[in-house]
Protein backbone atom coordinates (compact mmCIF):
# COMPACT_ATOMS: atom_id res chain seq x y z
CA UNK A 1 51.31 29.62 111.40
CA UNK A 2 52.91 30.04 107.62
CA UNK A 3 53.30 33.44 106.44
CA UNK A 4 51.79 35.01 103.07
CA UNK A 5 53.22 37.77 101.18
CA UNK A 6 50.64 40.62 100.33
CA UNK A 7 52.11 43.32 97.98
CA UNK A 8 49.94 46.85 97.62
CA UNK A 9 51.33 49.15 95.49
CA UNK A 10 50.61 52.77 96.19
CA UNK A 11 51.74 56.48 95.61
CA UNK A 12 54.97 57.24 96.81
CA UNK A 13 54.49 59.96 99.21
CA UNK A 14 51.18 58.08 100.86
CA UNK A 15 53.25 55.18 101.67
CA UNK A 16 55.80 57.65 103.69
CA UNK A 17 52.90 59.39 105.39
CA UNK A 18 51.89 55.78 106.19
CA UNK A 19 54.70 54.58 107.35
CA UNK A 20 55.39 57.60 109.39
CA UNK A 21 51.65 57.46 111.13
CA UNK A 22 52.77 53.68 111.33
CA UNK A 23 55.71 54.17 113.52
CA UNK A 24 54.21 57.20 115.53
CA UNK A 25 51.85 54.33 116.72
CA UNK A 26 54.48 52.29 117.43
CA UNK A 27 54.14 49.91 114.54
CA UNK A 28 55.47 49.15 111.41
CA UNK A 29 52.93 49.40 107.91
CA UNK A 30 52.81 45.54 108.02
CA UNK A 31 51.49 45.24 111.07
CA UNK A 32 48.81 48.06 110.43
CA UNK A 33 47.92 46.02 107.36
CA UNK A 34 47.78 42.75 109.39
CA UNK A 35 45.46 44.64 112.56
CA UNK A 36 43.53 46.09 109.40
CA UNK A 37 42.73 42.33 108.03
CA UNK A 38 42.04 40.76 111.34
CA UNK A 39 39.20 43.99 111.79
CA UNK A 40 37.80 42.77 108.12
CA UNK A 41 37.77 39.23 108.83
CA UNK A 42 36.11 39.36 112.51
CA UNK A 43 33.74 42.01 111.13
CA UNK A 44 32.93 41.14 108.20
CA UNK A 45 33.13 44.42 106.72
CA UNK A 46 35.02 47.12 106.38
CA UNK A 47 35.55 48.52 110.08
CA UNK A 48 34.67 51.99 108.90
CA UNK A 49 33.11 54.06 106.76
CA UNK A 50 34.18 55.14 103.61
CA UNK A 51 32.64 58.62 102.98
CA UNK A 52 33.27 62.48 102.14
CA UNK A 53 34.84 64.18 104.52
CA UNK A 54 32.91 67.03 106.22
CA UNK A 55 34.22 70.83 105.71
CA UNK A 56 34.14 71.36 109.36
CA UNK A 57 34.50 69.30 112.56
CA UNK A 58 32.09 69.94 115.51
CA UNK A 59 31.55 69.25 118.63
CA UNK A 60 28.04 67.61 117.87
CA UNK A 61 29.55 66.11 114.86
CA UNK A 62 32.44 64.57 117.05
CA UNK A 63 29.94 63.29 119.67
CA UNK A 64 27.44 61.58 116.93
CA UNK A 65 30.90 59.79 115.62
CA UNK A 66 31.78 58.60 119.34
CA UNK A 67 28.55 57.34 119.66
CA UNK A 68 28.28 55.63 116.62
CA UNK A 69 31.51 53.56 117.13
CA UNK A 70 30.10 52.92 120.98
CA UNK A 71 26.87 51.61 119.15
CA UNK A 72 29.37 49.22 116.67
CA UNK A 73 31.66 48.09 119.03
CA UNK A 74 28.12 46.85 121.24
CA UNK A 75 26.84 45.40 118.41
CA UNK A 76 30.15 43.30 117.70
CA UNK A 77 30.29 42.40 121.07
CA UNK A 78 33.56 43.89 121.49
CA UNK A 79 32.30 47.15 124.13
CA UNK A 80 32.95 44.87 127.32
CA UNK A 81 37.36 44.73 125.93
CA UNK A 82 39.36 46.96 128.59
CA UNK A 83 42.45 47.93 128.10
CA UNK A 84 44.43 45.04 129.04
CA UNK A 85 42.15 43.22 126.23
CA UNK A 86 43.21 45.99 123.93
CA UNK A 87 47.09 45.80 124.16
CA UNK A 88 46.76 42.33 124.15
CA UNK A 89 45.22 42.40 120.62
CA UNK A 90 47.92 44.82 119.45
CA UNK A 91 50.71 42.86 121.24
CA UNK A 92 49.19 39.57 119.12
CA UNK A 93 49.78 41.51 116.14
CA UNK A 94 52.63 42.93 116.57
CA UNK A 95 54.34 39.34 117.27
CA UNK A 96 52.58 37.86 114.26
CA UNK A 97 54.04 40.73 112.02
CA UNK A 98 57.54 39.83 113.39
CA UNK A 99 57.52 36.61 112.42
């Protein structure tokens, strides 16, 4: 598969914080782009939502946010992926961002 470069510019100190999030999940930013495009593309929409954050976290506010990504990942078909499935998908990614 031929490669494409995709340049984002951003703030200086978000791109650390990125990058540093990136690596504590055991990826690199590319990659985390590239798992962030295949989401988009198989979704067909932006895999979250984009919205103020809340002042305080709750437990009932935690639980309606669990459930609501249970109800997506149904609705994409994707609730059925264990965890093999999962690491697969990251593993795919990973290997394409290395090339």
């Amino acid at each position: 598969m031929s490669q494409a470069t995709f340049s984002v510019r951003m703030d200086e100190a978000l791109k650390r914080q990125f990058d540093s999030l990136c690596q504590e999940f055991g990826m690199n930013a590319s990659t985390a782009i590239n798992v962030f495009a295949r989401a988009v593309v198989r979704e067909r929409k932006i895999p979250f939502e984009i919205s103020s954050p809340e002042a305080d976290i709750t437990r009932e506010g935690a639980l309606q946010a669990f459930m609501a990504l249970r109800a997506q990942a149904r609705d994409n078909g994707v609730s059925d992926m264990s965890l093999d499935d999962i690491n697969r998908e990251i593993n795919l990614a990973r290997r394409e961002a290395a090339e």
